[in-house]
PDB file of N, CA and C in Angstrom:
ATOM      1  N   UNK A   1     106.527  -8.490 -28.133  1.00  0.00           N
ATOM      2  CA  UNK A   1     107.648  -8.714 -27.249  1.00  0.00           C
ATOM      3  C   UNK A   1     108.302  -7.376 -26.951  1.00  0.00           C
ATOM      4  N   UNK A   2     108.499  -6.903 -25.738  1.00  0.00           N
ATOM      5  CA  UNK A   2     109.840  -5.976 -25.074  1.00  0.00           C
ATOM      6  C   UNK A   2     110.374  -5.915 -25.189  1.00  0.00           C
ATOM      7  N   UNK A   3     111.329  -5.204 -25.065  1.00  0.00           N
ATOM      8  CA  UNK A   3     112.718  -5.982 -24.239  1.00  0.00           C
ATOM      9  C   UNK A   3     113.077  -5.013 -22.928  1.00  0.00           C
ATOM     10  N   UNK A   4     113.575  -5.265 -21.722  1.00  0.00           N
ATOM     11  CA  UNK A   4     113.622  -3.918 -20.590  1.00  0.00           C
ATOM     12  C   UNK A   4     115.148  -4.406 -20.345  1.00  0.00           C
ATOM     13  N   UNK A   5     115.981  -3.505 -19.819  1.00  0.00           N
ATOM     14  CA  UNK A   5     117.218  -3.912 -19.805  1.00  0.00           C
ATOM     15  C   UNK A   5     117.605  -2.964 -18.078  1.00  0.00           C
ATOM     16  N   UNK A   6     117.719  -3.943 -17.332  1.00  0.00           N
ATOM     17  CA  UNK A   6     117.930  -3.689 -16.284  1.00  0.00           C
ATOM     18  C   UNK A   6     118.967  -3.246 -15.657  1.00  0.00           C
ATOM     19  N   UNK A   7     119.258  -1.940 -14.960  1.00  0.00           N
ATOM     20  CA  UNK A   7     120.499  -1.429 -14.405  1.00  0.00           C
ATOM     21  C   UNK A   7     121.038  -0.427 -15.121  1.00  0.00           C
ATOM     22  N   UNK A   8     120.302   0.147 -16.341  1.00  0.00           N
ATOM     23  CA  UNK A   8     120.110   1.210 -16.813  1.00  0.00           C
ATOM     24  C   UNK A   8     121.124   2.593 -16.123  1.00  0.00           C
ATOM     25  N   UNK A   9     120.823   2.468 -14.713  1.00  0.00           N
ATOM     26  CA  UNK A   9     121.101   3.919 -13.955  1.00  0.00           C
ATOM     27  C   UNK A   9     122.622   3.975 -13.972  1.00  0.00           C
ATOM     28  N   UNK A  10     123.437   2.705 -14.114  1.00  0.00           N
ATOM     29  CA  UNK A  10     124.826   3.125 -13.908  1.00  0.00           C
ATOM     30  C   UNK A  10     125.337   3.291 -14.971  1.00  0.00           C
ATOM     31  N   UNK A  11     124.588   3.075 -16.383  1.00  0.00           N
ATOM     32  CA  UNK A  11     124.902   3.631 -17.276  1.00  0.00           C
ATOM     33  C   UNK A  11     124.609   5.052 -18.297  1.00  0.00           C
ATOM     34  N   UNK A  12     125.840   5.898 -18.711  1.00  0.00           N
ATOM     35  CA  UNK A  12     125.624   7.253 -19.220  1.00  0.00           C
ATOM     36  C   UNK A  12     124.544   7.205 -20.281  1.00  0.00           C
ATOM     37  N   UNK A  13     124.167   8.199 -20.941  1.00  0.00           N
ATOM     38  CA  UNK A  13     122.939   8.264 -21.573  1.00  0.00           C
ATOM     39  C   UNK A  13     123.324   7.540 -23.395  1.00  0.00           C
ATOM     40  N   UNK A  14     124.867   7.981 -23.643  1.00  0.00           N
ATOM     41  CA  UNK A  14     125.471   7.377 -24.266  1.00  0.00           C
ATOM     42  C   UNK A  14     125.022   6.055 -24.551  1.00  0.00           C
ATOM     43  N   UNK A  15     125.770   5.593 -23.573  1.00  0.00           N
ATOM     44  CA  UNK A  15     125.628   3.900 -23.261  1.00  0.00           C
ATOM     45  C   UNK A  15     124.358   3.545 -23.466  1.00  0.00           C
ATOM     46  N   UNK A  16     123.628   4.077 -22.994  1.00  0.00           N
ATOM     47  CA  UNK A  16     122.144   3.258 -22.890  1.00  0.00           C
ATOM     48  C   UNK A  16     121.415   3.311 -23.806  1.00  0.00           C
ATOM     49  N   UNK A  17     121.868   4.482 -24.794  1.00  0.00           N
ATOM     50  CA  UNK A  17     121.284   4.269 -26.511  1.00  0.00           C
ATOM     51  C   UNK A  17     121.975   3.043 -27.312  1.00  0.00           C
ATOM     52  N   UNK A  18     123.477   2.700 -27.336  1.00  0.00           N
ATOM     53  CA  UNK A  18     123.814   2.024 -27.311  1.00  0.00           C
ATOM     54  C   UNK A  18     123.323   0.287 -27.324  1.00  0.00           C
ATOM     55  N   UNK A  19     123.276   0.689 -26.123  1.00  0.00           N
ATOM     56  CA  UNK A  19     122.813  -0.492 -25.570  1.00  0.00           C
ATOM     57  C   UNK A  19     121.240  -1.053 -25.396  1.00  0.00           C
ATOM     58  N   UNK A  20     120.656  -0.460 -25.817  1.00  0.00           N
ATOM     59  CA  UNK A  20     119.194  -0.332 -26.577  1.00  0.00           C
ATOM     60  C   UNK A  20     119.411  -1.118 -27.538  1.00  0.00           C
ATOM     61  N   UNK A  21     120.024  -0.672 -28.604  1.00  0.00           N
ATOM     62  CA  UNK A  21     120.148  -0.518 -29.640  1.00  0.00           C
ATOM     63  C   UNK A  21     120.843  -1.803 -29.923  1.00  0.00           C
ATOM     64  N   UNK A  22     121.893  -1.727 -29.360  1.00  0.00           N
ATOM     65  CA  UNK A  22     122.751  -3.507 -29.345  1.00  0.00           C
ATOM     66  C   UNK A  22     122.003  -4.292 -29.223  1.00  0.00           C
ATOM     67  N   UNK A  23     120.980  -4.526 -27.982  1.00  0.00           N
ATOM     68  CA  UNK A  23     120.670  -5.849 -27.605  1.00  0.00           C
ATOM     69  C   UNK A  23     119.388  -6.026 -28.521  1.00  0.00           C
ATOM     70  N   UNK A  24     118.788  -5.124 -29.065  1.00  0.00           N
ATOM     71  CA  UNK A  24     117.937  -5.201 -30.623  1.00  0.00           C
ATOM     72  C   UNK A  24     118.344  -5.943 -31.829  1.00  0.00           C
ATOM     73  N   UNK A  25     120.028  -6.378 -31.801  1.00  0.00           N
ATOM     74  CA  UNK A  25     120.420  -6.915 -32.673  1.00  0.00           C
ATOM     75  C   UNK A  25     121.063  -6.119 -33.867  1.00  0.00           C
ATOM     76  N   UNK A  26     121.042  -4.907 -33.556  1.00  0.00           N
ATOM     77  CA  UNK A  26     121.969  -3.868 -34.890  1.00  0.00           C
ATOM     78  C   UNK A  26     123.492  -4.097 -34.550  1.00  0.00           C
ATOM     79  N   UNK A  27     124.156  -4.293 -35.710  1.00  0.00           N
ATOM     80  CA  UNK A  27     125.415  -4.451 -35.281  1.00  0.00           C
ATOM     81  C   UNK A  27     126.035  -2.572 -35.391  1.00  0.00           C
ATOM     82  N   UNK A  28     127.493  -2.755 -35.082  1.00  0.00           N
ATOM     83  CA  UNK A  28     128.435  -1.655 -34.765  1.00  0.00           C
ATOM     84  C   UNK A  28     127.780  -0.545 -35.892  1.00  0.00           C
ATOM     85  N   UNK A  29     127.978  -0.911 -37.399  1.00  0.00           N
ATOM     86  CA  UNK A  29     127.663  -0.173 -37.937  1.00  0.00           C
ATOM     87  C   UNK A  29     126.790   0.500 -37.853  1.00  0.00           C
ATOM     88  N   UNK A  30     125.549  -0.479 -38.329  1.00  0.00           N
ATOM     89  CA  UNK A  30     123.547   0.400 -37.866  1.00  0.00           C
ATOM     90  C   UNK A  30     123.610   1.284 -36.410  1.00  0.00           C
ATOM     91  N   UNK A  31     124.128   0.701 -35.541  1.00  0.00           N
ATOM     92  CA  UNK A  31     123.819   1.972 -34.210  1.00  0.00           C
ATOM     93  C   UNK A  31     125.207   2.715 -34.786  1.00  0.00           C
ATOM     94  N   UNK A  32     126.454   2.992 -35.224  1.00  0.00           N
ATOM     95  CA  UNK A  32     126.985   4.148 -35.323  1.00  0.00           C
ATOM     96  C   UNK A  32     126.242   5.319 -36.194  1.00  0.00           C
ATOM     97  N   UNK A  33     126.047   4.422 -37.321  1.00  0.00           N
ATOM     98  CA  UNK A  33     125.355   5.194 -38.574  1.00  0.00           C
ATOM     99  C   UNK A  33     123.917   6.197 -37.845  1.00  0.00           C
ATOM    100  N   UNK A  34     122.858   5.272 -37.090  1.00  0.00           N
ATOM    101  CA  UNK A  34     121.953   5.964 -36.565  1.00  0.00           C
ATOM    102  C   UNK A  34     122.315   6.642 -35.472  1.00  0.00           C
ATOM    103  N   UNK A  35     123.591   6.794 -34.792  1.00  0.00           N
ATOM    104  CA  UNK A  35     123.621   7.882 -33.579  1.00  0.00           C
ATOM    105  C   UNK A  35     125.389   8.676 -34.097  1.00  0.00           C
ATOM    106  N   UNK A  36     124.984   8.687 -34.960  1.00  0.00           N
ATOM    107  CA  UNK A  36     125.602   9.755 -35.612  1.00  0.00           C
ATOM    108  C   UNK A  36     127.300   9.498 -34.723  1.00  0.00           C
ATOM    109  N   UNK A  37     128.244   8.290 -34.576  1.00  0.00           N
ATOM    110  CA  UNK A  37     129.570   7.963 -34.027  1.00  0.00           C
ATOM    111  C   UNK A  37     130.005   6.752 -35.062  1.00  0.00           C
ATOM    112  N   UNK A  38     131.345   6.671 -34.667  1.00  0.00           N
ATOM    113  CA  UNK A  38     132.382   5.801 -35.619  1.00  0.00           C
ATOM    114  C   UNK A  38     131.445   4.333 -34.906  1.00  0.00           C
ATOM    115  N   UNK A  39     132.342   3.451 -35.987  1.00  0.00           N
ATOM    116  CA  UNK A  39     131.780   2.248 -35.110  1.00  0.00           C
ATOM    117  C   UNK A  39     132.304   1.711 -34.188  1.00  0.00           C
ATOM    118  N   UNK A  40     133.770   2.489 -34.027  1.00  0.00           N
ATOM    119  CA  UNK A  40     134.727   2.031 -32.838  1.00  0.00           C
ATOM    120  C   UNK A  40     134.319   2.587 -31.514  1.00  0.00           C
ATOM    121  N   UNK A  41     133.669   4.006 -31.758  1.00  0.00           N
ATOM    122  CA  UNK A  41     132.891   4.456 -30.725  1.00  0.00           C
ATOM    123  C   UNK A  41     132.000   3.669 -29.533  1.00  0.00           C
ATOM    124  N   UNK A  42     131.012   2.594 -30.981  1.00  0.00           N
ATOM    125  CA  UNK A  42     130.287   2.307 -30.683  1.00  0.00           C
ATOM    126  C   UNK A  42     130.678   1.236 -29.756  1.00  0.00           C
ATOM    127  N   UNK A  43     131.470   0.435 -30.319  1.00  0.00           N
ATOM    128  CA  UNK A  43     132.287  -0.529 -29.778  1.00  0.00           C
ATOM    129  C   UNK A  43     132.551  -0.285 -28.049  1.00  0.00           C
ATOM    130  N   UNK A  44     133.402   0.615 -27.965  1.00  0.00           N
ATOM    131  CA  UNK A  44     134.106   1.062 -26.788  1.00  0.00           C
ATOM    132  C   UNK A  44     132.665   1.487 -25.538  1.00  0.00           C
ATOM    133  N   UNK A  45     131.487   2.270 -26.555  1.00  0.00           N
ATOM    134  CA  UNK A  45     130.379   2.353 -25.060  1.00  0.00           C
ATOM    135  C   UNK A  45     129.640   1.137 -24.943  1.00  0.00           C
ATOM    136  N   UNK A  46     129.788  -0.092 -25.743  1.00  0.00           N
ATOM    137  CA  UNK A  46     129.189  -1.194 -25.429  1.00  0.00           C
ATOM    138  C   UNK A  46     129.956  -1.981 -24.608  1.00  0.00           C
ATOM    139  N   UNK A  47     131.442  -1.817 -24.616  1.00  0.00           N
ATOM    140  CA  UNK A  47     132.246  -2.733 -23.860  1.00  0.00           C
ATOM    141  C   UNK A  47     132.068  -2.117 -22.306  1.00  0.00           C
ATOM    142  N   UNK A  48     132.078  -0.820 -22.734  1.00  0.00           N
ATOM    143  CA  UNK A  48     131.671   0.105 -21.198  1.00  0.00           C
ATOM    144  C   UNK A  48     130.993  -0.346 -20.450  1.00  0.00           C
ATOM    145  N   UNK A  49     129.819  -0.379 -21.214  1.00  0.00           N
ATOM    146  CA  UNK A  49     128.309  -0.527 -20.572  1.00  0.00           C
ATOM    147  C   UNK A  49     128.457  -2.343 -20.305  1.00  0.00           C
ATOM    148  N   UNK A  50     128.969  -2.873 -20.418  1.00  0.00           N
ATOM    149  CA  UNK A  50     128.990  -4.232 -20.088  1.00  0.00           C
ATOM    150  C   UNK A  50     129.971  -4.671 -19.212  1.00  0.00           C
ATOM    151  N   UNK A  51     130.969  -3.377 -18.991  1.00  0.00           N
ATOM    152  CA  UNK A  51     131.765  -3.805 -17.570  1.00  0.00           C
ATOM    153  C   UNK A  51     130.833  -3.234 -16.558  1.00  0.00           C
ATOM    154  N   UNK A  52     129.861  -2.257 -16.634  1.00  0.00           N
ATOM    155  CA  UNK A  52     129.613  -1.777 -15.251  1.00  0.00           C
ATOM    156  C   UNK A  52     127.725  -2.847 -15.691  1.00  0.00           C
ATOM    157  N   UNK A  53     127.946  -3.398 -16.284  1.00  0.00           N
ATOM    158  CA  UNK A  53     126.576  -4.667 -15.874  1.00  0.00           C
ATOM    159  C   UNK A  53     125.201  -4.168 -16.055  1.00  0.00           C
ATOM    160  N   UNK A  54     124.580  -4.797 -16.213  1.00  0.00           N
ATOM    161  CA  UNK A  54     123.372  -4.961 -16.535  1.00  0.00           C
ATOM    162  C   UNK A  54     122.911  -5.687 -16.953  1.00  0.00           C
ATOM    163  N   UNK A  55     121.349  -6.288 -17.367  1.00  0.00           N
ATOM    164  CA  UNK A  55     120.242  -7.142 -17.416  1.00  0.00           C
ATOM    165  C   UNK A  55     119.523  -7.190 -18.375  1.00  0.00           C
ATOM    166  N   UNK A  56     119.178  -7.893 -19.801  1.00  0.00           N
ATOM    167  CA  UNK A  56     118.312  -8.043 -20.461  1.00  0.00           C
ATOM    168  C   UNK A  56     117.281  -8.762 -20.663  1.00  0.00           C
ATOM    169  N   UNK A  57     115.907  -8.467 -20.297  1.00  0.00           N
ATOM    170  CA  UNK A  57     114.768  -9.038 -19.887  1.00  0.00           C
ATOM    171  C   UNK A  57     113.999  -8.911 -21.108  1.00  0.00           C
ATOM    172  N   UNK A  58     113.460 -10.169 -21.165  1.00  0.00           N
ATOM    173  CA  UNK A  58     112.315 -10.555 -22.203  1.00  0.00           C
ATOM    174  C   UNK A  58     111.219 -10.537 -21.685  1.00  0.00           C
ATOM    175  N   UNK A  59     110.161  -9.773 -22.314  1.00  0.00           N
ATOM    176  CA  UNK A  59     108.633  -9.910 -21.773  1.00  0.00           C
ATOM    177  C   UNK A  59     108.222 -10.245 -22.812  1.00  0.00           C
ATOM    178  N   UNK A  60     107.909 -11.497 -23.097  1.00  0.00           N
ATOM    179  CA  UNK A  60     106.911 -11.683 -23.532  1.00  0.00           C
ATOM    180  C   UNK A  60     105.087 -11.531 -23.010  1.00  0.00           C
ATOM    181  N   UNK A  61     104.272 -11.316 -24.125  1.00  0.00           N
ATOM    182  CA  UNK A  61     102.711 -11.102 -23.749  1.00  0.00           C
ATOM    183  C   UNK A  61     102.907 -12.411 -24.576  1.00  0.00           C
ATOM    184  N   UNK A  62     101.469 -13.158 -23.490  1.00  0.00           N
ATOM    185  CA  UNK A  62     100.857 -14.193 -24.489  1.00  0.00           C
ATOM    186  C   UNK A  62     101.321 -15.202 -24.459  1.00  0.00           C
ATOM    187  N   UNK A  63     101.141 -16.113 -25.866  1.00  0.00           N
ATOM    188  CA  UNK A  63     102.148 -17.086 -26.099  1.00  0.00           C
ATOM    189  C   UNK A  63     102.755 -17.166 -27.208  1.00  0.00           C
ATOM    190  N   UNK A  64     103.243 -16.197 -27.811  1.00  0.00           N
ATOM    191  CA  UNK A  64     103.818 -16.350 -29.469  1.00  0.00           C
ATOM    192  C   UNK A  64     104.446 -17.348 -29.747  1.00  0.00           C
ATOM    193  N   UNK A  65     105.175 -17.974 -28.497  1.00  0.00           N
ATOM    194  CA  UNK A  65     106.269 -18.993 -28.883  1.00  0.00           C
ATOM    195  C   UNK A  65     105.240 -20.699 -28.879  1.00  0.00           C
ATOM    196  N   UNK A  66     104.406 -20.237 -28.651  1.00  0.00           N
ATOM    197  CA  UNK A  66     102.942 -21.160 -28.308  1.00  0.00           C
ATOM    198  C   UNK A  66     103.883 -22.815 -27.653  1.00  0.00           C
ATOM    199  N   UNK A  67     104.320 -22.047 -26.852  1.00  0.00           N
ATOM    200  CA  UNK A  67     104.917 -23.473 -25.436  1.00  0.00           C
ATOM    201  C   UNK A  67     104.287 -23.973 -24.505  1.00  0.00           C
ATOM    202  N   UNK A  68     102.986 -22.960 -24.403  1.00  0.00           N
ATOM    203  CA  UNK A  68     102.306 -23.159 -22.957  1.00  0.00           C
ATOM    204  C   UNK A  68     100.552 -23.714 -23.365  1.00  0.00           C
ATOM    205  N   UNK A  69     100.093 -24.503 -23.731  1.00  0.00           N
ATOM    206  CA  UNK A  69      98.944 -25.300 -24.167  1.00  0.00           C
ATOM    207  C   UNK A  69      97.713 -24.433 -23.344  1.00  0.00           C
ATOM    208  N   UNK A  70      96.987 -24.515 -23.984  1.00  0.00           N
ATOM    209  CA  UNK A  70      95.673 -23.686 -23.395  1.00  0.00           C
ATOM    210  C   UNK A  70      95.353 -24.175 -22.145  1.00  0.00           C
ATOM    211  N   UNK A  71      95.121 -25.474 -21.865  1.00  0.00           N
ATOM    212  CA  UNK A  71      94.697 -26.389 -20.718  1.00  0.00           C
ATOM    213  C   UNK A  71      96.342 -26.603 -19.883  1.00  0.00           C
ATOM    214  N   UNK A  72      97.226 -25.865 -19.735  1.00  0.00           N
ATOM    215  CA  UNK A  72      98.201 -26.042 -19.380  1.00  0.00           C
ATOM    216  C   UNK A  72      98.266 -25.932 -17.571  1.00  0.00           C
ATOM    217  N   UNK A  73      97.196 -24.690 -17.180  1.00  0.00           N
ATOM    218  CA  UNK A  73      97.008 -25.117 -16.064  1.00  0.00           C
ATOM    219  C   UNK A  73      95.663 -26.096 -15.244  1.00  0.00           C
ATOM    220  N   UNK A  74      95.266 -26.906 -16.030  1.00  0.00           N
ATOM    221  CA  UNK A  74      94.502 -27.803 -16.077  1.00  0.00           C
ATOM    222  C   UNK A  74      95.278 -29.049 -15.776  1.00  0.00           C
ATOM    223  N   UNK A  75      96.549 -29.579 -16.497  1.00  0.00           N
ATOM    224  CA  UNK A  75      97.861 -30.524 -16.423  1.00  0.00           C
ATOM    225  C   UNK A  75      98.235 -30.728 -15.077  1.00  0.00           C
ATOM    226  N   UNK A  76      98.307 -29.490 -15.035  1.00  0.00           N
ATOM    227  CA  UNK A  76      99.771 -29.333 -13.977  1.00  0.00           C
ATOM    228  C   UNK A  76      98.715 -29.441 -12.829  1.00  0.00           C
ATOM    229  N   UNK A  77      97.499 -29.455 -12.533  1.00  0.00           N
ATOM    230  CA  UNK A  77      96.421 -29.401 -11.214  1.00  0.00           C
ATOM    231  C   UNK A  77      96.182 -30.832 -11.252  1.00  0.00           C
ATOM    232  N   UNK A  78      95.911 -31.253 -12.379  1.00  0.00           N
ATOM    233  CA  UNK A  78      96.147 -32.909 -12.308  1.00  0.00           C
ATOM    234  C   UNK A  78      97.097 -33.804 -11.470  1.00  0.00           C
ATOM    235  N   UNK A  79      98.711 -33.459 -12.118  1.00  0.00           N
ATOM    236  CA  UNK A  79      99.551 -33.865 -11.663  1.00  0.00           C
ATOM    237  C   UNK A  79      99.808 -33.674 -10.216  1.00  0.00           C
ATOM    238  N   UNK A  80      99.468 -32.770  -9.699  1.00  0.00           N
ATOM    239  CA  UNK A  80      99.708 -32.413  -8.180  1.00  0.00           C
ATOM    240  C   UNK A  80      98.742 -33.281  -7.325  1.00  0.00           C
ATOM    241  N   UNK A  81      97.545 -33.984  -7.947  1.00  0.00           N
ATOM    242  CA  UNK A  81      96.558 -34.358  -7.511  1.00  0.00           C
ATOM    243  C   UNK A  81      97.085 -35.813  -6.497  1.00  0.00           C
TER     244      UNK A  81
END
């Protein structure tokens, strides 16, 4: 799995480690501790980066979440039939 986080450009380089890093699931502490800022820091470029917006996209490869049945487009050609 990915993750791509869309709209990147309106955010500073700051932010976008940040925000990497956030939507990975590390809280305040783990991204202050690893980018070397308080955690209030951290706080303040995530609130940043979430007023001027952006997009977090899941790519999944495959089917890890195994939702989609092997014969799945086999079903659905049926049903249309």
């Amino acid at each position: 799995m990915q993750i791509e986080i869309r709209g990147l450009e309106r955010l500073s380089h700051r932010e976008r480690q940040v925000v990497a890093l956030k939507e990975t699931g590390l809280g305040n502490d783990a991204v202050a501790h690893r980018l070397g800022l308080s955690p209030a820091t951290v706080a303040t470029l995530f609130n940043r980066a979430r007023g001027k917006g952006y997009q977090v996209v899941l790519v999944i490869s495959g089917d890890p979440l195994n939702v989609f049945p092997a014969d799945a487009d086999d079903d659905e050609a049926t049903e249309e039939s």
